[in-house]
C-alpha atoms as a PDB file:
ATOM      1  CA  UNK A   1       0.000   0.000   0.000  1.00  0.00           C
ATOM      2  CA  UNK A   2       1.141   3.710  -0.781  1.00  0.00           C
ATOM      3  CA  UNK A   3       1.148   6.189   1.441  1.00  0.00           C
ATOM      4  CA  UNK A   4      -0.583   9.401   0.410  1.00  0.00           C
ATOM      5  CA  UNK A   5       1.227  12.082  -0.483  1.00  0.00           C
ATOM      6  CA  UNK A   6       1.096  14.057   2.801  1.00  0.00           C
ATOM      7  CA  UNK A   7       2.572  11.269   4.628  1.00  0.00           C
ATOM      8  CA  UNK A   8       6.099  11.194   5.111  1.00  0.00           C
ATOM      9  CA  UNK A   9       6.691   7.741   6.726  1.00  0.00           C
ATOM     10  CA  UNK A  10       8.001   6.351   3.803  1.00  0.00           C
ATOM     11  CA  UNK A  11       8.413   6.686  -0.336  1.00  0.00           C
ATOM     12  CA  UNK A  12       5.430   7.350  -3.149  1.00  0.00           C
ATOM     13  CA  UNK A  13       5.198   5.308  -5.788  1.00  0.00           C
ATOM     14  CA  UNK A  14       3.683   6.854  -8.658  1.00  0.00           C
ATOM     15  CA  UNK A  15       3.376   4.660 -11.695  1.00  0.00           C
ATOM     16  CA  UNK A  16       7.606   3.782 -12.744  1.00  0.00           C
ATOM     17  CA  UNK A  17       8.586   6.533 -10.366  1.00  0.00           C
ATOM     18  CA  UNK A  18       9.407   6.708  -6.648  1.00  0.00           C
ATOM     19  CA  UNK A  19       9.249   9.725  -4.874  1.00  0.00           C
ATOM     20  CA  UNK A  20      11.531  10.444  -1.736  1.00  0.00           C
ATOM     21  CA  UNK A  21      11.376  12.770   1.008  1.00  0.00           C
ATOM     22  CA  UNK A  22      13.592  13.975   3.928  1.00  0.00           C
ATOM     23  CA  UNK A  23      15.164  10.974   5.616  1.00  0.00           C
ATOM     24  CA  UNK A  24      13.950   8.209   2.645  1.00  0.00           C
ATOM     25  CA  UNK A  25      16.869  10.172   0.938  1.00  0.00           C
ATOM     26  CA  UNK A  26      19.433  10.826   3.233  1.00  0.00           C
ATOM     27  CA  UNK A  27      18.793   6.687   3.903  1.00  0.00           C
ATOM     28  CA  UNK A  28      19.161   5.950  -0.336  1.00  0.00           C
ATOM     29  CA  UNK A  29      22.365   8.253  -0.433  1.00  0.00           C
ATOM     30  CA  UNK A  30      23.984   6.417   2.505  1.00  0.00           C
ATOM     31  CA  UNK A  31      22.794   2.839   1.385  1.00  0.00           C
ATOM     32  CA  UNK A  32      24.504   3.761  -2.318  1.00  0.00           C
ATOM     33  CA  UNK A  33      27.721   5.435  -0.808  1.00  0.00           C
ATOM     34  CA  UNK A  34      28.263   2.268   0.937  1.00  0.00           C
ATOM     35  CA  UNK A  35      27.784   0.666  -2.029  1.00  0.00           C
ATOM     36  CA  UNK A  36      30.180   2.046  -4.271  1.00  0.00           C
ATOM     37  CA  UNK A  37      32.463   2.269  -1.123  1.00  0.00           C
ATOM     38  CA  UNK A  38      32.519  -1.223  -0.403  1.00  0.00           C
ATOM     39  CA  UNK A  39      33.103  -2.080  -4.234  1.00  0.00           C
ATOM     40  CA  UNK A  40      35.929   0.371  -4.518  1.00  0.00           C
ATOM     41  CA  UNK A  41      37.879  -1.492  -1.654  1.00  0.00           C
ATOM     42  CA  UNK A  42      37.005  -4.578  -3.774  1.00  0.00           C
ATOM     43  CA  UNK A  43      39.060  -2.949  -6.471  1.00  0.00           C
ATOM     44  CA  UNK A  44      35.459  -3.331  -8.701  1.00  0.00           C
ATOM     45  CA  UNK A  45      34.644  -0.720 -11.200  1.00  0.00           C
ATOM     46  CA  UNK A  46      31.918   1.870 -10.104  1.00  0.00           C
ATOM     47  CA  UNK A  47      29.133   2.359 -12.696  1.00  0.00           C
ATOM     48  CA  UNK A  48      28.776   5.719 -13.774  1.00  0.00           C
ATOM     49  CA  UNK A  49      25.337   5.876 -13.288  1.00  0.00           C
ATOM     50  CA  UNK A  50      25.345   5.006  -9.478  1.00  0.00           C
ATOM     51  CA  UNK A  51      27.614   7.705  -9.356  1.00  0.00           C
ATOM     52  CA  UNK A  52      25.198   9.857 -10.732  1.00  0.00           C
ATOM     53  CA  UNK A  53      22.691   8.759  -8.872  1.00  0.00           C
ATOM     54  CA  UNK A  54      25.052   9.311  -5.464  1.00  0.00           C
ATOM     55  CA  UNK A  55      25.160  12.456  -6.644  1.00  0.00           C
ATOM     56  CA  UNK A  56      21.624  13.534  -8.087  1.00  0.00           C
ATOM     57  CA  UNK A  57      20.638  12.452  -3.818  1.00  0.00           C
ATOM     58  CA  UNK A  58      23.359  14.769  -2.800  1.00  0.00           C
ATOM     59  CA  UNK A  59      21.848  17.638  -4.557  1.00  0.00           C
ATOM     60  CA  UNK A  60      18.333  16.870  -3.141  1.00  0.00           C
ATOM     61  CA  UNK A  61      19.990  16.611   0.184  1.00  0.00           C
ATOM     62  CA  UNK A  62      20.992  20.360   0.005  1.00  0.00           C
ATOM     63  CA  UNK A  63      18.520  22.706   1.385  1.00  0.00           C
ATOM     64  CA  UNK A  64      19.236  25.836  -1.374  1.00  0.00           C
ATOM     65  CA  UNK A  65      17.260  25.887  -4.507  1.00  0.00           C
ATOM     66  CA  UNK A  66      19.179  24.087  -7.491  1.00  0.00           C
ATOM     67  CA  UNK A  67      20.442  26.597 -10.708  1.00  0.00           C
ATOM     68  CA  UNK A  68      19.303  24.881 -13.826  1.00  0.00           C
ATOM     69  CA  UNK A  69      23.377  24.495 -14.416  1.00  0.00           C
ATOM     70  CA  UNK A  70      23.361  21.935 -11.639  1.00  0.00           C
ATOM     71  CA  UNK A  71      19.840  20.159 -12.914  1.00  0.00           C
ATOM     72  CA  UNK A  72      21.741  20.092 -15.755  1.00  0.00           C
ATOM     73  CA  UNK A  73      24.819  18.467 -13.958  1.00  0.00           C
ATOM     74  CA  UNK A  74      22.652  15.626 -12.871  1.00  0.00           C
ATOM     75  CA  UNK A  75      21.650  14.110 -16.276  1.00  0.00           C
ATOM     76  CA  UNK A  76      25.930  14.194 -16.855  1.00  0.00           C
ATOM     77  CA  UNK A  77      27.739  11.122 -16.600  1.00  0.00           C
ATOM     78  CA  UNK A  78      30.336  11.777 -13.418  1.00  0.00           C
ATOM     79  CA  UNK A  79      33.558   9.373 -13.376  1.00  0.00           C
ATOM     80  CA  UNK A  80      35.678   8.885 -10.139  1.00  0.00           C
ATOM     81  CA  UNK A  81      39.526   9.577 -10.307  1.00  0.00           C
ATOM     82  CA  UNK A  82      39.912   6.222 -10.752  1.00  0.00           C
ATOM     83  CA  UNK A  83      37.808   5.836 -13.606  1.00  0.00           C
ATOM     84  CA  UNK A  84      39.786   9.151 -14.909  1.00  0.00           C
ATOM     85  CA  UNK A  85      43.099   7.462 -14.641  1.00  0.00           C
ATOM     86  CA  UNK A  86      41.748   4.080 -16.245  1.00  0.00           C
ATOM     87  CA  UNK A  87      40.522   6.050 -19.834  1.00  0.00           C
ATOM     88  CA  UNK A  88      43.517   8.872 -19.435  1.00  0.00           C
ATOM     89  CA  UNK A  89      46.650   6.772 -18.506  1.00  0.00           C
ATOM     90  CA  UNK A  90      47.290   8.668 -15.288  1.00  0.00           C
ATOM     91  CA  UNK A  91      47.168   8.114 -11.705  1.00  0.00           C
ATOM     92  CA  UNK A  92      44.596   8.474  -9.676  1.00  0.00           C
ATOM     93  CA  UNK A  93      46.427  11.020  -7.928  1.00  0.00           C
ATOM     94  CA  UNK A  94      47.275  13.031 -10.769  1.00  0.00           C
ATOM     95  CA  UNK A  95      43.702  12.882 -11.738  1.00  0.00           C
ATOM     96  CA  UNK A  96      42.671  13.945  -8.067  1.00  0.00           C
ATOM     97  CA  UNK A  97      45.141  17.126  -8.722  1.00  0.00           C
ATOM     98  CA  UNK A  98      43.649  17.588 -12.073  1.00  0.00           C
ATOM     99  CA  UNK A  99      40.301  17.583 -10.967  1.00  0.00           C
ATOM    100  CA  UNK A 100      39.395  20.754 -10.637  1.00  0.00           C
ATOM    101  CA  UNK A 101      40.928  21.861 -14.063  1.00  0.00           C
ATOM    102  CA  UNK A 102      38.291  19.361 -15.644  1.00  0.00           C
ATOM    103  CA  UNK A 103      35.500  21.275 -13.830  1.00  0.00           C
ATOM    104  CA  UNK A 104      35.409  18.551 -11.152  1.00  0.00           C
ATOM    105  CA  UNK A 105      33.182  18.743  -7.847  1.00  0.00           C
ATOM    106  CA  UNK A 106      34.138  17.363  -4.344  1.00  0.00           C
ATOM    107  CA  UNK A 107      31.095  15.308  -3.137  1.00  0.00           C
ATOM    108  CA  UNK A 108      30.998  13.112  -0.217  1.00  0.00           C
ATOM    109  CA  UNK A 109      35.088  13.695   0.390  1.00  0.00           C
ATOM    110  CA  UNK A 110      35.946  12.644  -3.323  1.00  0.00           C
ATOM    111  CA  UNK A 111      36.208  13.793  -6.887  1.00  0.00           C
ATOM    112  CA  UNK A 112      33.435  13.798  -9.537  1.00  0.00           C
ATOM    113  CA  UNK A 113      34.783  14.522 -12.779  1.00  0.00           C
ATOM    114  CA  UNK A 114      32.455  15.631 -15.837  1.00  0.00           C
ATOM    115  CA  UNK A 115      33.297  12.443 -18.632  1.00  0.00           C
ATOM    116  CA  UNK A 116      32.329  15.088 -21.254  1.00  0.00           C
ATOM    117  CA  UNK A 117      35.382  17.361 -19.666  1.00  0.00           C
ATOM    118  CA  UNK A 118      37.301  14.055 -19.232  1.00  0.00           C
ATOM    119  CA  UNK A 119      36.523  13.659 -23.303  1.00  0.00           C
ATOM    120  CA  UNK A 120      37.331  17.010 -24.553  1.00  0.00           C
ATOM    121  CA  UNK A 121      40.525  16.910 -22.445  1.00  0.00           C
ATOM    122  CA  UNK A 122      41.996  13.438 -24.307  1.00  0.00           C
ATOM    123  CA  UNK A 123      40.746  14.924 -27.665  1.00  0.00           C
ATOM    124  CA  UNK A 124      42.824  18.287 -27.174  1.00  0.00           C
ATOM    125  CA  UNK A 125      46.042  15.822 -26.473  1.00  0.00           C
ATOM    126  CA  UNK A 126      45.025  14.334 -29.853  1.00  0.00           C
ATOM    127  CA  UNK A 127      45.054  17.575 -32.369  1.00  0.00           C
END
């Protein structure tokens, strides 16, 4: 059974969407950081898209209102330093000191990198 939508005990589903509020998210962004935490120390490769997903629940975790740049940011796919160093050749901690050059964003203590930035970047080496 659904709740309604004035009830906050739990999520909505409505039709192929669920809809979370206050603590259903904080508990989905903590369930999927462990997640990709625990397969990182399994040396396992992180899907982009629950790194997205980390940090589309990150953003709805703020309390400001989100600019349409970062709505836009959400529907990017966001690659770890490791995944940077896999597709570039580099370290992870040369990737973690590039970050921010390749319009990256800290979230939850780590680097997101843009793979569109990540793209043009390898591109640019090529010409």
């Amino acid at each position: 059974m659904n709740p309604v939508a004035g009830d906050r005990r739990g999520p909505v589903v409505v039709g192929g969407v669920v809809v979370l509020h206050g603590d259903d998210i904080r508990h989905m962004l903590l369930a999927v950081r462990h997640i990709i935490g625990r397969r990182r120390r399994e040396h396992l490769p992180v899907p982009p898209e629950w790194s997205a997903l980390e940090v589309a629940l990150a953003q709805a975790m703020s309390a400001g209102p989100q600019s349409d740049a970062a709505a836009q940011s959400v529907n990017e796919t966001w690659l770890s330093t490791r995944e940077v160093a896999d597709r570039t050749g580099w370290t992870e901690r040369y990737a973690r000191r590039r970050a921010s050059q390749l319009d990256g964003r800290r979230e939850g203590g780590r680097w997101l990198i843009p793979e569109s930035a990540v793209t043009e970047h390898l591109e640019g080496q090529r010409e």
